[in-house]
Protein backbone atom coordinates (compact mmCIF):
# COMPACT_ATOMS: atom_id res chain seq x y z
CA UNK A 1 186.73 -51.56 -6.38
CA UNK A 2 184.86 -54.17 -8.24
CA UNK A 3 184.11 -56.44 -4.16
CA UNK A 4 183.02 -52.69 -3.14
CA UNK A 5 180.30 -52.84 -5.90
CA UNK A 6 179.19 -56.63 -5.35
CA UNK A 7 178.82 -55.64 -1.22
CA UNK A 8 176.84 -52.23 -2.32
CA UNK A 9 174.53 -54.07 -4.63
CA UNK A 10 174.04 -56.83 -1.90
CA UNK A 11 173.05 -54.28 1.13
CA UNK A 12 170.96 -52.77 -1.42
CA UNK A 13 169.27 -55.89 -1.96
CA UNK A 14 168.91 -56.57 1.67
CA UNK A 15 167.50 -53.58 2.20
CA UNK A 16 164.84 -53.27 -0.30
CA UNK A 17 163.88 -56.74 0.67
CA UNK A 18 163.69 -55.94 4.45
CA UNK A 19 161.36 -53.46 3.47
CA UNK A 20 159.22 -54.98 1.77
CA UNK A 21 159.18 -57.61 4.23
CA UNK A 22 158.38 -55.20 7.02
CA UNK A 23 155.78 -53.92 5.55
CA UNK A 24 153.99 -57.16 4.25
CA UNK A 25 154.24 -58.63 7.50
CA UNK A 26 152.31 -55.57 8.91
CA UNK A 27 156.10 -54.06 11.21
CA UNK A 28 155.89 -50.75 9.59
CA UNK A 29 153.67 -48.68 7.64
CA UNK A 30 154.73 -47.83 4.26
CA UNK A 31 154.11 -44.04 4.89
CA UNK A 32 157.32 -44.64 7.63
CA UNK A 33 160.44 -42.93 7.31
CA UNK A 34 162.53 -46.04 8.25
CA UNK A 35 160.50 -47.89 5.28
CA UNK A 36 160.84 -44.87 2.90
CA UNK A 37 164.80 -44.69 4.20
CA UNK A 38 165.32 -48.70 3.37
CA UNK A 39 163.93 -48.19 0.15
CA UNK A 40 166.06 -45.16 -0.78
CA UNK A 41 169.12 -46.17 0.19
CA UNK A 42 168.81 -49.28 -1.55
CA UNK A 43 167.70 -48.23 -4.58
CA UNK A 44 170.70 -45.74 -4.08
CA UNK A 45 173.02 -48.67 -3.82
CA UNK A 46 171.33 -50.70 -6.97
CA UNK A 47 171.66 -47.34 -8.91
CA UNK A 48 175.81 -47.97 -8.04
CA UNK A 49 175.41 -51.70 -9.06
CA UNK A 50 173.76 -51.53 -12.33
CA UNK A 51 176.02 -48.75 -13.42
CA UNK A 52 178.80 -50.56 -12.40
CA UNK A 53 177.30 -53.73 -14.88
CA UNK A 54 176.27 -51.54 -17.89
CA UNK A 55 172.05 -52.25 -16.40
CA UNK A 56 170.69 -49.09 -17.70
CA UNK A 57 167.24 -50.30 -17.45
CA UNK A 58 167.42 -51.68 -14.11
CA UNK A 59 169.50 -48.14 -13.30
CA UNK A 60 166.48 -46.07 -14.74
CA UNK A 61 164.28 -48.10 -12.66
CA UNK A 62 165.80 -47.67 -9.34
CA UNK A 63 166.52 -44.14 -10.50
CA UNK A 64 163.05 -43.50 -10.73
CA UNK A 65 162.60 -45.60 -7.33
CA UNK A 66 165.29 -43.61 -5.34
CA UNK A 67 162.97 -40.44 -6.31
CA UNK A 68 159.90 -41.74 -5.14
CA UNK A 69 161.56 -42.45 -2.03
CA UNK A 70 163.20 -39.36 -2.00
CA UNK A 71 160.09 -37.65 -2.32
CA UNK A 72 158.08 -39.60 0.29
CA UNK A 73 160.77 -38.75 2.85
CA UNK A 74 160.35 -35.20 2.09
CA UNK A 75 157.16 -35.16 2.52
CA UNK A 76 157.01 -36.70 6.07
CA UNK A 77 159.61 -34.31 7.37
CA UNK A 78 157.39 -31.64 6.08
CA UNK A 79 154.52 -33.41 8.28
């Protein structure tokens, strides 16, 4: 279980970082779904890792993140 939590906290990594890539180098708009998607699910992964490590401020954090993202995304399906 413990590898499973390393490779979840990686992706999650990856993807919040290929978001914020993305959208610094001008590839998507942060209003996107796939940016809004990349930043849930790897703030959903994070939330796994941190729990997993006993982080509970970094876990509030990407708590808080995950809705924002969460939030975003229902909004453009709404649109």
């Amino acid at each position: 279980m413990p590898i499973l939590v390393e490779i979840a906290g990686w992706l999650g990594a990856l993807l919040v970082l290929g978001a914020y890539m993305l959208v610094s180098t001008g590839r998507v708009s942060g209003k996107s779904a796939l940016f809004q998607w990349m930043n849930a699910l790897g703030s959903a992964l994070f939330i796994l890792s941190t729990w997993w490590h006993g982080a509970i401020r970094s876990m509030v954090l990407n708590i808080v993140w995950l809705a924002i993202g969460t939030a975003a995304l229902v909004r453009i399906a709404r649109q």
